[in-house]
Protein backbone atom coordinates (compact mmCIF):
# COMPACT_ATOMS: atom_id res chain seq x y z
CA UNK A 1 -11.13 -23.14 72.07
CA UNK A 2 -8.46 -20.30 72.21
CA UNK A 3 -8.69 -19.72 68.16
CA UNK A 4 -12.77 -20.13 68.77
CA UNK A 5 -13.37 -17.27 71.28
CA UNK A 6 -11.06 -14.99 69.64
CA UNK A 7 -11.71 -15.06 65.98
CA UNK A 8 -15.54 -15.04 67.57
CA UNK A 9 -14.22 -11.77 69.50
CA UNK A 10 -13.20 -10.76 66.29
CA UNK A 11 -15.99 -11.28 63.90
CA UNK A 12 -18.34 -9.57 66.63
CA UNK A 13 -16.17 -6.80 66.71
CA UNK A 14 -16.19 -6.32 62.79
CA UNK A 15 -19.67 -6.79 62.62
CA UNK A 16 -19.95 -3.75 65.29
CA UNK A 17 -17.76 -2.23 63.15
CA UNK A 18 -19.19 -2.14 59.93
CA UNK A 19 -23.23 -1.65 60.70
CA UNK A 20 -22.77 1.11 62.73
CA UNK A 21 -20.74 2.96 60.71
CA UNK A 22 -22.99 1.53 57.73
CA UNK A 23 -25.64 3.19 59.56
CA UNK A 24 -23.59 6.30 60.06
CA UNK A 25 -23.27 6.69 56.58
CA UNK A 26 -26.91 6.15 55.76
CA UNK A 27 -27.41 9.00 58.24
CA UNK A 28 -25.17 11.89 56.47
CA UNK A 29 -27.26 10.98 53.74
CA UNK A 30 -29.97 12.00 55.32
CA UNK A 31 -28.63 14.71 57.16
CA UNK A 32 -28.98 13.26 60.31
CA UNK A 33 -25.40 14.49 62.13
CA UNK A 34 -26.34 13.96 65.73
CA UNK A 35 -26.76 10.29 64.59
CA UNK A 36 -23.97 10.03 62.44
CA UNK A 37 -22.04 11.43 65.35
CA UNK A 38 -23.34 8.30 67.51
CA UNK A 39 -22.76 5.35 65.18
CA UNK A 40 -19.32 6.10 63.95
CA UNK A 41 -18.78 6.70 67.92
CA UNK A 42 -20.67 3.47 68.16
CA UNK A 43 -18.42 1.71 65.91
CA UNK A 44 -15.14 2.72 66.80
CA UNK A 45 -15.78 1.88 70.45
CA UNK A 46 -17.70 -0.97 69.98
CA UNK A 47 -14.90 -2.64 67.49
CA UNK A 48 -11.88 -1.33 70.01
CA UNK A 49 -13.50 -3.11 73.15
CA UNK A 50 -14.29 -6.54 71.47
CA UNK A 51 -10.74 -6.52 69.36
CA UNK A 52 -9.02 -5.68 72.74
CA UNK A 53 -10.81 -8.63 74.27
CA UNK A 54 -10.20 -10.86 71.93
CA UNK A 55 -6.45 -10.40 73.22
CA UNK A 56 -7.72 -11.10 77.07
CA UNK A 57 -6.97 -14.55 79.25
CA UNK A 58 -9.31 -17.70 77.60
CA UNK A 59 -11.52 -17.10 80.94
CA UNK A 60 -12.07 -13.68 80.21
CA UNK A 61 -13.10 -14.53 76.48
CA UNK A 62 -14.94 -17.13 77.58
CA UNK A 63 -17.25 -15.53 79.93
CA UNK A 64 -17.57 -12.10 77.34
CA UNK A 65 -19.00 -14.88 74.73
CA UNK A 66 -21.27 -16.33 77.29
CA UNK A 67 -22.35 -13.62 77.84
CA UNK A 68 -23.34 -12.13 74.34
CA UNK A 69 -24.81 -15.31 73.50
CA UNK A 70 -27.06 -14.89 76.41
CA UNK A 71 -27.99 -11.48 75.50
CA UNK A 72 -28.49 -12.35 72.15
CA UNK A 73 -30.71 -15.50 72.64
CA UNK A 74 -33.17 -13.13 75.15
CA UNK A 75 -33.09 -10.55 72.68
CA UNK A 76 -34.16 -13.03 69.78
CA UNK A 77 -36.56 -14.54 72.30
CA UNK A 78 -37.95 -10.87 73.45
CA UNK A 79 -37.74 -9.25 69.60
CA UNK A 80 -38.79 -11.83 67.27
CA UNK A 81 -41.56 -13.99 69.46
CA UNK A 82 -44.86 -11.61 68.79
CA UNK A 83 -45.52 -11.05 72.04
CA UNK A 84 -47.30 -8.19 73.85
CA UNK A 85 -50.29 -7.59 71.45
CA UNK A 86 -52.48 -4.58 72.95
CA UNK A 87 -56.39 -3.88 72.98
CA UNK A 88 -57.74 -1.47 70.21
CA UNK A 89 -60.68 0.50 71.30
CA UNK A 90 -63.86 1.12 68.93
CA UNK A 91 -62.31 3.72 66.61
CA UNK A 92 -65.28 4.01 64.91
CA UNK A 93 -67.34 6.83 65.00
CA UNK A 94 -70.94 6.71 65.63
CA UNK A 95 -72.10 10.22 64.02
CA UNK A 96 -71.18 12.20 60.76
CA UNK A 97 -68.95 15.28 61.43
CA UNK A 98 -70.67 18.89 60.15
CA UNK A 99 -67.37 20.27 58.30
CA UNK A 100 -68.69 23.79 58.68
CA UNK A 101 -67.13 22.90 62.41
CA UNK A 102 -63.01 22.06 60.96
CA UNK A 103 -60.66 25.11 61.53
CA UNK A 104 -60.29 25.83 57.82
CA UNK A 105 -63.83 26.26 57.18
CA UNK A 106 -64.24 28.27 60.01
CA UNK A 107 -61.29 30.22 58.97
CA UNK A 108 -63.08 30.92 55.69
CA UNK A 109 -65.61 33.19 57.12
CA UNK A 110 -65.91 36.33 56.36
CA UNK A 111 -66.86 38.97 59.24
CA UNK A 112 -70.86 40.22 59.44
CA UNK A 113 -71.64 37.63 56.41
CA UNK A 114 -74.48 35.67 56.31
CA UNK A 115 -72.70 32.58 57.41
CA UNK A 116 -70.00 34.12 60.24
CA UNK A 117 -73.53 35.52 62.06
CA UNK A 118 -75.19 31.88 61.83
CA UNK A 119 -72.26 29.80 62.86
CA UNK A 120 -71.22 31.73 65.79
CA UNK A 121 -75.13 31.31 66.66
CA UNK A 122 -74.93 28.17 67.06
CA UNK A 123 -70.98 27.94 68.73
CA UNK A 124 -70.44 30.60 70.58
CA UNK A 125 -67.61 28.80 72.54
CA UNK A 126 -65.41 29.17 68.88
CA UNK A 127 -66.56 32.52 68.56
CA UNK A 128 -63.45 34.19 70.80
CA UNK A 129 -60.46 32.24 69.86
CA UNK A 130 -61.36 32.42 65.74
CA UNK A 131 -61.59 36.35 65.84
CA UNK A 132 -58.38 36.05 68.00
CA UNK A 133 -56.61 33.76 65.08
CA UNK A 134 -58.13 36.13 62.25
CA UNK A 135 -55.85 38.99 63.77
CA UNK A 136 -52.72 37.05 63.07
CA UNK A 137 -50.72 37.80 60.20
CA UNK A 138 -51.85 34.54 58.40
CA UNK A 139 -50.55 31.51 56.57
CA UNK A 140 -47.78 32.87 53.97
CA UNK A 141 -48.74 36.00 54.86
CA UNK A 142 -45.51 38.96 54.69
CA UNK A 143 -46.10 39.71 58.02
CA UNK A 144 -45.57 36.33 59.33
CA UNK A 145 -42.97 34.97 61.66
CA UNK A 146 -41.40 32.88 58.85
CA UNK A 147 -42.03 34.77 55.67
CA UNK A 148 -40.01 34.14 52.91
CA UNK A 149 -40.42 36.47 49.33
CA UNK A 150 -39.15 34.14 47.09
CA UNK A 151 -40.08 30.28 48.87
CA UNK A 152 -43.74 31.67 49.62
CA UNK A 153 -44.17 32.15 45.79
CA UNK A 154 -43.97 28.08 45.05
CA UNK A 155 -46.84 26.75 47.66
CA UNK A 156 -48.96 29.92 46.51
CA UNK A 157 -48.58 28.59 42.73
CA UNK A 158 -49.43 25.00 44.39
CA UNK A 159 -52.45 26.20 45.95
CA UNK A 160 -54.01 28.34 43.02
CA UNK A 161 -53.00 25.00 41.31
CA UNK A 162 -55.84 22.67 43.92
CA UNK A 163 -57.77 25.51 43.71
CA UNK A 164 -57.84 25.40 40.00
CA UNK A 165 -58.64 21.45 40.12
CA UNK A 166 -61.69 21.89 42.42
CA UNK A 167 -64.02 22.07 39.84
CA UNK A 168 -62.64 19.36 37.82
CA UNK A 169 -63.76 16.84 40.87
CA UNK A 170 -66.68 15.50 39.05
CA UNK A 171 -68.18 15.98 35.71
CA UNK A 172 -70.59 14.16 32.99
CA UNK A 173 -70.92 10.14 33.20
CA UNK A 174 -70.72 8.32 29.88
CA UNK A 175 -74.03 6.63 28.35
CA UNK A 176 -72.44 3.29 27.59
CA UNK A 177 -71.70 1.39 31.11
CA UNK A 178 -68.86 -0.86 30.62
CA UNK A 179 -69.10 -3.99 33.14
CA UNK A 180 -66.27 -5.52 34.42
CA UNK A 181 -64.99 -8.29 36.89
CA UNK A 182 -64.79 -6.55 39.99
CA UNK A 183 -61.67 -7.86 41.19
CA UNK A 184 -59.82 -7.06 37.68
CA UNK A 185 -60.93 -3.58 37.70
CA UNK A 186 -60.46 -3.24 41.31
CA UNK A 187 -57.02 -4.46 40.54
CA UNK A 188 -56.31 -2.07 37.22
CA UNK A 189 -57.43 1.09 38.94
CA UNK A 190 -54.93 0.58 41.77
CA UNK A 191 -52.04 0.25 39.49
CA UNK A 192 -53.32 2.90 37.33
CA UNK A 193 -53.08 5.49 40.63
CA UNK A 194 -49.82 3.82 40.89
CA UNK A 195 -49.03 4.51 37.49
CA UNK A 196 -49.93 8.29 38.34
CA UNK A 197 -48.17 8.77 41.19
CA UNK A 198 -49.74 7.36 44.23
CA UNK A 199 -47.47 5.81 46.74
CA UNK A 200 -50.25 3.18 47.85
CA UNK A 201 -54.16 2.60 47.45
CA UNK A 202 -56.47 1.04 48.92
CA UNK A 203 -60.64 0.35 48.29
CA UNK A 204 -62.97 0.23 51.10
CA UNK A 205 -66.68 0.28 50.99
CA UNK A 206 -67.96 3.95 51.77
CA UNK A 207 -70.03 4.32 55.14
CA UNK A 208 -71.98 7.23 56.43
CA UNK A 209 -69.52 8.59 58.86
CA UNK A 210 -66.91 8.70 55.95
CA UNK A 211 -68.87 11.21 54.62
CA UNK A 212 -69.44 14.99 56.24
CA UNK A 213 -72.99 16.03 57.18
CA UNK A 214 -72.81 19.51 56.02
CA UNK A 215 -70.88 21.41 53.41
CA UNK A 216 -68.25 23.81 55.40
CA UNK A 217 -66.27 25.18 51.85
CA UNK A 218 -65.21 24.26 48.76
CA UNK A 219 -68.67 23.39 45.80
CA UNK A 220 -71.67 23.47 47.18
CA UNK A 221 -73.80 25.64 49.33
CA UNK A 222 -72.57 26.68 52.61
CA UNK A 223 -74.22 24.37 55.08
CA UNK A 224 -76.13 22.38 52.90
CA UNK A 225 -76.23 18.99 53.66
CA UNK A 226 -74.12 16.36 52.31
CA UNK A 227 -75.82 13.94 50.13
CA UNK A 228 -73.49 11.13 48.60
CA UNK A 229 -74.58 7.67 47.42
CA UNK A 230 -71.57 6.31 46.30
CA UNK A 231 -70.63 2.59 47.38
CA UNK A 232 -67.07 2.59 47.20
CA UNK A 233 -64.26 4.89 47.89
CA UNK A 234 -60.44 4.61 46.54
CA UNK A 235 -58.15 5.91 49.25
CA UNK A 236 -54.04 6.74 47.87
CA UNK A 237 -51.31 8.94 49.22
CA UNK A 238 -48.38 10.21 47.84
CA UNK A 239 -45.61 11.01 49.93
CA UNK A 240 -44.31 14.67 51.54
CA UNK A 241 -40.59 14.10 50.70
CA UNK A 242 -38.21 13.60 54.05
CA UNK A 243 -35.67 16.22 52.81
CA UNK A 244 -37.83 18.91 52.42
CA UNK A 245 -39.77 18.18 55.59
CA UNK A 246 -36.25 18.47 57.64
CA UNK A 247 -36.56 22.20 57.79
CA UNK A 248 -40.37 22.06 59.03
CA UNK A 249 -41.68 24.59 60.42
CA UNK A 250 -39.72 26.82 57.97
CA UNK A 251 -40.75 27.43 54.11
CA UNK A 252 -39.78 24.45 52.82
CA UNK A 253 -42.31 22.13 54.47
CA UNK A 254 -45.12 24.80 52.98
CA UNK A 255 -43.83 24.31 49.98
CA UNK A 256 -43.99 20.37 49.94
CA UNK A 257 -46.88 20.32 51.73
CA UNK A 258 -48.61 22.10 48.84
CA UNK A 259 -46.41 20.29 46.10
CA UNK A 260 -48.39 17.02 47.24
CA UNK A 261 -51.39 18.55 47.98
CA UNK A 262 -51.16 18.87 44.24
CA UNK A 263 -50.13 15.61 43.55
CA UNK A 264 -52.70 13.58 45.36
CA UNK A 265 -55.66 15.86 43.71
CA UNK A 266 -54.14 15.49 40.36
CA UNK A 267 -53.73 11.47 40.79
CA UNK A 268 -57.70 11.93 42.21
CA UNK A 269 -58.82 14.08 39.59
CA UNK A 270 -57.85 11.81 36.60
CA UNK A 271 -58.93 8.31 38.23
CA UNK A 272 -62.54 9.96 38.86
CA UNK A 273 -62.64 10.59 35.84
CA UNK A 274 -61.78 7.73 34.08
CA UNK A 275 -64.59 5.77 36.18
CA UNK A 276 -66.80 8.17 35.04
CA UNK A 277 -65.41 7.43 31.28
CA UNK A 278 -66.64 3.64 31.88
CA UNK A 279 -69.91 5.07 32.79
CA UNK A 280 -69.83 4.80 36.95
CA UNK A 281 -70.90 8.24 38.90
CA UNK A 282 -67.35 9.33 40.55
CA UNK A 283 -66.29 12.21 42.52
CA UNK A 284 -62.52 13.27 43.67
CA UNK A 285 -62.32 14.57 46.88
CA UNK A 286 -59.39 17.09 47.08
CA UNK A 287 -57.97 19.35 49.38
CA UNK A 288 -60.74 22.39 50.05
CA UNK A 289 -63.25 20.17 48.26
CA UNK A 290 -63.93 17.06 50.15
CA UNK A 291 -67.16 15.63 51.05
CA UNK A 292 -65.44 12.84 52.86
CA UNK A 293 -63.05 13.05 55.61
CA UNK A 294 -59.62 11.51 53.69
CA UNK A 295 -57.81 10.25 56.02
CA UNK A 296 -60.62 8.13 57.77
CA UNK A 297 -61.55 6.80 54.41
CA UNK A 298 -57.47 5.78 54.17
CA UNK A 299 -57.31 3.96 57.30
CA UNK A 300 -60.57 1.90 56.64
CA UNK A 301 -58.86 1.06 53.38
CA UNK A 302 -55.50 -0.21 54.87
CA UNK A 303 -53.57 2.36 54.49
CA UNK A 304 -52.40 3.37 57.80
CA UNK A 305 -53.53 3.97 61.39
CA UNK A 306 -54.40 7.15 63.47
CA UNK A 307 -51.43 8.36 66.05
CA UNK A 308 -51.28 10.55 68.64
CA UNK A 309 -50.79 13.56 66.69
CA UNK A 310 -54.14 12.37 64.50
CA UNK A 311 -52.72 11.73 61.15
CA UNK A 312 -52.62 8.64 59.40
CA UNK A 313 -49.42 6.70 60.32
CA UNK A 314 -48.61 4.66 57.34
CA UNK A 315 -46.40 1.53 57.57
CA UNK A 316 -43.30 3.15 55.71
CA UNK A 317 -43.51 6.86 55.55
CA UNK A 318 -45.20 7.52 58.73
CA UNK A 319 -47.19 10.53 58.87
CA UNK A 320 -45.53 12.27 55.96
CA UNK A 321 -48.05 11.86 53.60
CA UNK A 322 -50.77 13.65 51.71
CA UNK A 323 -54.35 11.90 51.26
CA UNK A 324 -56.78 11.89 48.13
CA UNK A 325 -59.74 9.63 47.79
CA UNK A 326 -62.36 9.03 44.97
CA UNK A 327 -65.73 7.81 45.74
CA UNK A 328 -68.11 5.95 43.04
CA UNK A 329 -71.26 3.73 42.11
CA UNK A 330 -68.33 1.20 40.52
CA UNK A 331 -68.61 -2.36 42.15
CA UNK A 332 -64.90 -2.57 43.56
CA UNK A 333 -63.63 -5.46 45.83
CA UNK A 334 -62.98 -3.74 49.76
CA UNK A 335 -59.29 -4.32 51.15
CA UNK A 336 -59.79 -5.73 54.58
CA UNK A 337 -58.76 -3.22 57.32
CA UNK A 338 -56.15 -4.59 59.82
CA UNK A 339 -55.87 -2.66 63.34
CA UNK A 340 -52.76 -1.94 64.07
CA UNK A 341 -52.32 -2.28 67.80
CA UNK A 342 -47.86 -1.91 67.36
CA UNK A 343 -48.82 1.72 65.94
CA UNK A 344 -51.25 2.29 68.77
CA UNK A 345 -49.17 0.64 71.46
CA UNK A 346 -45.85 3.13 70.07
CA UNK A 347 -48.01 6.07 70.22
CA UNK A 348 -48.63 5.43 73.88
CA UNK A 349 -44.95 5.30 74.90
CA UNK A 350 -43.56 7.79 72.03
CA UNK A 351 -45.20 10.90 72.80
CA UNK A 352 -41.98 12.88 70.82
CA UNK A 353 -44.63 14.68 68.48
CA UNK A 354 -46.10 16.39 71.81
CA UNK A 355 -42.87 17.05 73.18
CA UNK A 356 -41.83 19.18 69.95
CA UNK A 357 -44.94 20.68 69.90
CA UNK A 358 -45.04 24.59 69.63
CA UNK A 359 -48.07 25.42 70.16
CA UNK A 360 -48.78 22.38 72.77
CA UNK A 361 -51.52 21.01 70.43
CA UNK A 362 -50.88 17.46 70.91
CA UNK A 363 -51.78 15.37 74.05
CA UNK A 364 -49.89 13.76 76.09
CA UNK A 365 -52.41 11.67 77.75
CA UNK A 366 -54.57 8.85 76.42
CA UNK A 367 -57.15 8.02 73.62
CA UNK A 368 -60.15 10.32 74.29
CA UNK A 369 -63.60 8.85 73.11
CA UNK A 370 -65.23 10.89 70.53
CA UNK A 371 -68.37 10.88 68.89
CA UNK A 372 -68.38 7.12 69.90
CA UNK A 373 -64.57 6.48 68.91
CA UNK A 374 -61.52 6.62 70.85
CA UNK A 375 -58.74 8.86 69.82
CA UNK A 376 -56.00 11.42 70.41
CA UNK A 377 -57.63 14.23 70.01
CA UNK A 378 -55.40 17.70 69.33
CA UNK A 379 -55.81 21.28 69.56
CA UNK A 380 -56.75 22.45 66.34
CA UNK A 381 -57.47 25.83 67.28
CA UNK A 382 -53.77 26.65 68.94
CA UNK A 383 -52.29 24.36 65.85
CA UNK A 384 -53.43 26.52 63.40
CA UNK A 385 -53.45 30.14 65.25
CA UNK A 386 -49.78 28.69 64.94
CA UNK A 387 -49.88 28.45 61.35
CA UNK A 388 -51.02 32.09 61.20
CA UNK A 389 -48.71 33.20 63.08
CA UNK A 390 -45.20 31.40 61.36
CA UNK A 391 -47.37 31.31 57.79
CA UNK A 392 -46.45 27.66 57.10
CA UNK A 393 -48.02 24.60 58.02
CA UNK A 394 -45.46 23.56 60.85
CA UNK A 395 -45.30 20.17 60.45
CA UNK A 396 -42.73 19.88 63.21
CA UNK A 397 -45.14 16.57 64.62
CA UNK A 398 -44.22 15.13 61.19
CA UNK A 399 -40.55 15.49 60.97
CA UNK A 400 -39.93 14.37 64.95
CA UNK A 401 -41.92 10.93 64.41
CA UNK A 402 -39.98 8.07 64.69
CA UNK A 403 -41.86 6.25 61.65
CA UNK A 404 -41.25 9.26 59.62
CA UNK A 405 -37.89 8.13 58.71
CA UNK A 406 -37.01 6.93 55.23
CA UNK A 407 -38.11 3.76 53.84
CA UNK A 408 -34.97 1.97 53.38
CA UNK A 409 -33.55 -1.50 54.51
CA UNK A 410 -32.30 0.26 58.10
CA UNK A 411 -35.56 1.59 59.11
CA UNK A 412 -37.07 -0.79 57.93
CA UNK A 413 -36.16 -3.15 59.79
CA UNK A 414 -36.62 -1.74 62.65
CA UNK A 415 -40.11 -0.78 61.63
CA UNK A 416 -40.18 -4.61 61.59
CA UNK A 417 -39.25 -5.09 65.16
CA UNK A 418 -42.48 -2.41 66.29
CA UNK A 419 -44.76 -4.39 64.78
CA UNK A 420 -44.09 -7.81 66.18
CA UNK A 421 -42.66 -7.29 69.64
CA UNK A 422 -43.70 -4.51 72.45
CA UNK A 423 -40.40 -4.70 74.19
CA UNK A 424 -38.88 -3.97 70.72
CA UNK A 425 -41.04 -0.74 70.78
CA UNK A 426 -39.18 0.28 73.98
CA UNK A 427 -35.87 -0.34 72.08
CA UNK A 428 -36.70 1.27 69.49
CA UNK A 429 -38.10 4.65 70.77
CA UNK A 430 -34.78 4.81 73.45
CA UNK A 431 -32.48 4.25 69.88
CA UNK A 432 -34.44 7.02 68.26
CA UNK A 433 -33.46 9.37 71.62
CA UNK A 434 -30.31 7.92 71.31
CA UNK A 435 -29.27 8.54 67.89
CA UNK A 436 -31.62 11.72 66.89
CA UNK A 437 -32.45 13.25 70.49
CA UNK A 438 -35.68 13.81 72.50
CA UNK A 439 -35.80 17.11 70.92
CA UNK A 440 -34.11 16.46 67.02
CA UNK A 441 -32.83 19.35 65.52
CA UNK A 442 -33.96 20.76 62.37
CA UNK A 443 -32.56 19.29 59.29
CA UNK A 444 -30.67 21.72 56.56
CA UNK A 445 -33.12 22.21 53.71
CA UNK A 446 -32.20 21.30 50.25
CA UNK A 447 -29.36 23.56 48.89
CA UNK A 448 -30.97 24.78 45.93
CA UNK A 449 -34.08 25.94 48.30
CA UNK A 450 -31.47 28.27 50.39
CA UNK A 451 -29.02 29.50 47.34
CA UNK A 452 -31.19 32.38 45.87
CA UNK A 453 -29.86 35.94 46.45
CA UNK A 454 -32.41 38.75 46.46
CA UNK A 455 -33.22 41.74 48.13
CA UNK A 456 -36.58 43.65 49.41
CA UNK A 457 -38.55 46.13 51.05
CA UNK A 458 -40.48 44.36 53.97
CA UNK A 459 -43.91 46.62 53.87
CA UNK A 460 -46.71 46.72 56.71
């Protein structure tokens, strides 16, 4: 028995040891030096108290063992039994949305036109708090809070890029229609977006309130309705790269924001038209040319779930991901769609995206029902009059969200524990305070994005 309990003592003590300061390691890579900090702290103390117990009386060892294999059976019993499943409400809505009504379109209109005088008609309540916006300096403007000369040059080559792609969205069908088994081409298109660059993909059949009722920008008449018979729609992301978004809301998040913005258009662009090569009608729907509303199309194709701050929460990256979709006539086979109540149930307790808010755009509270569906509904007019007033995109919500982390075997696994167990949720968000703080601090930038000398003349 005395051998027993203290190599035991021991072994616990090493395995202390060596995953926290496994973990701590894993964290300098990322940059993460609050919890670095905590697990080599973790480790040392953790491996001191169990080697200097395994030198106690018998008794002592005996009852710190009984002990830890208590704790550990209720932990297996409270982590790994999938207990504490939680209600979804209908998150479906019942009506199209008029896109003429999102910030960006609105954003888009141009004082005394045509189109300013009829929308403001018809919404007066917007009327105040858009003119008050349009007298900010303006996303990457010089006069904004964050400007940067030389970063603000790469997401305005990304954007001209999109913008450049917006008319490549759809184009001429080929005469000769090639038939195919659905679930082979179903199954050759996803790996060819793979093949492109997509992180994931899914199919789901395309329903009315994918689609928008009215055009608000991009092709097409202003306020024209929205008329699109396709069946099917391919939903894929790519993903907003975790380094990059460490410095959010500075430059660099801009700049990957509009990198993949890029990305998932280009990966769009060339699968529509490849369907349309076969002789299927396709259309890309790309960022400031979307007849479909991305990320709803995504979740109804598997690829995530809404949180609290609205985005689609996919199962590895989180929320840092950009969205493209292509919509066609071409039989496909649908993925199913599996609610995910662990995402839901985390966004409940979490709320660390609201917290780090600011401009106090995200709720605290619960789902809202809207249009028929229940979700957390944001701000979108402070969110973006803060975008016009730093001239990036923020994404502060993004780089605070516990499932943002990387996709490695660490986070992973813990990712593992949310979605089978609700009193692993608890764990998990109180470790995420733990090692990375209520409040995280911003991450260094890459060093290549912050080693450019210059000087300038600031004008106004």
């Amino acid at each position: 028995m005395t051998n027993f309990t203290i190599i035991s003592l021991l072994l616990i003590g090493a395995a202390v040891f060596f995953s926290l300061a496994f973990f701590g390691l894993l964290s300098i890579r990322e940059k993460e030096k609050r919890a670095a900090r905590v697990s080599f702290s973790g480790a040392i103390s953790g491996a001191v108290f169990f080697f200097l117990a395994a030198g106690m009386p018998t008794s002592a060892r005996v009852t710190i063992l009984s002990i830890m294999g208590s704790l550990g059976f209720g932990l297996i019993v409270l982590f790994v039994l999938p207990i504490g499943n939680v209600n979804i409400l209908n998150d479906v809505p019942k009506k199209q949305f008029d896109e003429r009504r999102i910030m960006f379109a609105r954003a888009n209109l141009k004082v005394g036109s045509p189109e300013y005088e009829s929308y403001y008609k018809n919404h007066p309540e917007d009327k105040l708090i858009d003119d008050r916006t349009r007298t900010k300096p303006g996303l990457l403007s010089p006069r904004a809070k964050f400007f940067d000369p030389l970063l603000f040059t790469a997401p305005e080559a990304s954007f001209a890029l999109t913008s450049a792609l917006r008319d490549a969205v759809d184009g001429p069908i080929a005469e000769t229609q090639l038939t195919f088994s659905t679930e082979e081409i179903s199954s050759y298109l996803k790996k060819l977006s793979l093949y492109y660059g997509a992180l994931d993909v899914g199919i789901t059949h395309l329903e009315p309130y994918h689609i928008y009722s009215h055009t608000g920008r991009g092709a097409g008449i202003y306020g024209a309705p929205i008329s699109l018979d396709h069946t099917f729609a391919i939903a894929l992301t790519v993903e907003m790269d975790h380094e990059m978004m460490g410095d959010a809301p500075h430059a660099p998040v801009v700049m990957e924001s509009a990198k993949q913005y890029v990305e998932s258009a280009r990966v769009a662009v060339q699968i529509a038209s490849v369907i349309r090569s076969l002789g299927y009608a396709a259309r890309a729907h790309i960022d400031g040319n979307y007849q479909v509303i991305a990320p709803l199309v995504a979740r109804d194709a598997g690829l995530g779930e809404f949180g609290r701050m609205s985005l689609l929460m996919t199962p590895n990256e989180g929320p840092r991901v950009r969205v493209g979709v292509v919509t066609t006539d071409l039989p496909l086979i649908a993925d199913p769609r599996s609610s995910d109540s662990a995402t839901i149930d985390f966004c409940n307790i979490c709320k660390k995206c609201a917290d780090n808010c600011p401009s106090q755009s995200i709720p605290f509270g619960h789902q809202e029902e809207v249009d028929g569906a229940f979700r957390w509904r944001i701000e979108p007019e402070s969110c973006f009059a803060y975008w016009n007033v730093i001239g990036t995109d923020c994404g502060r919500c993004m780089t605070v969200c516990p499932f943002s982390h990387p996709n490695n075997s660490a986070h992973n696994l813990v990712r593992w524990g949310i979605a089978r167990s609700v009193f692993f949720r608890r764990v998990a968000l109180w470790m995420d305070d733990l090692f990375y703080g209520r409040e995280p601090i911003q991450r260094p930038a890459p060093a290549w994005t912050r080693g450019v000398s210059y000087s300038h003349k600031k004008e106004y």
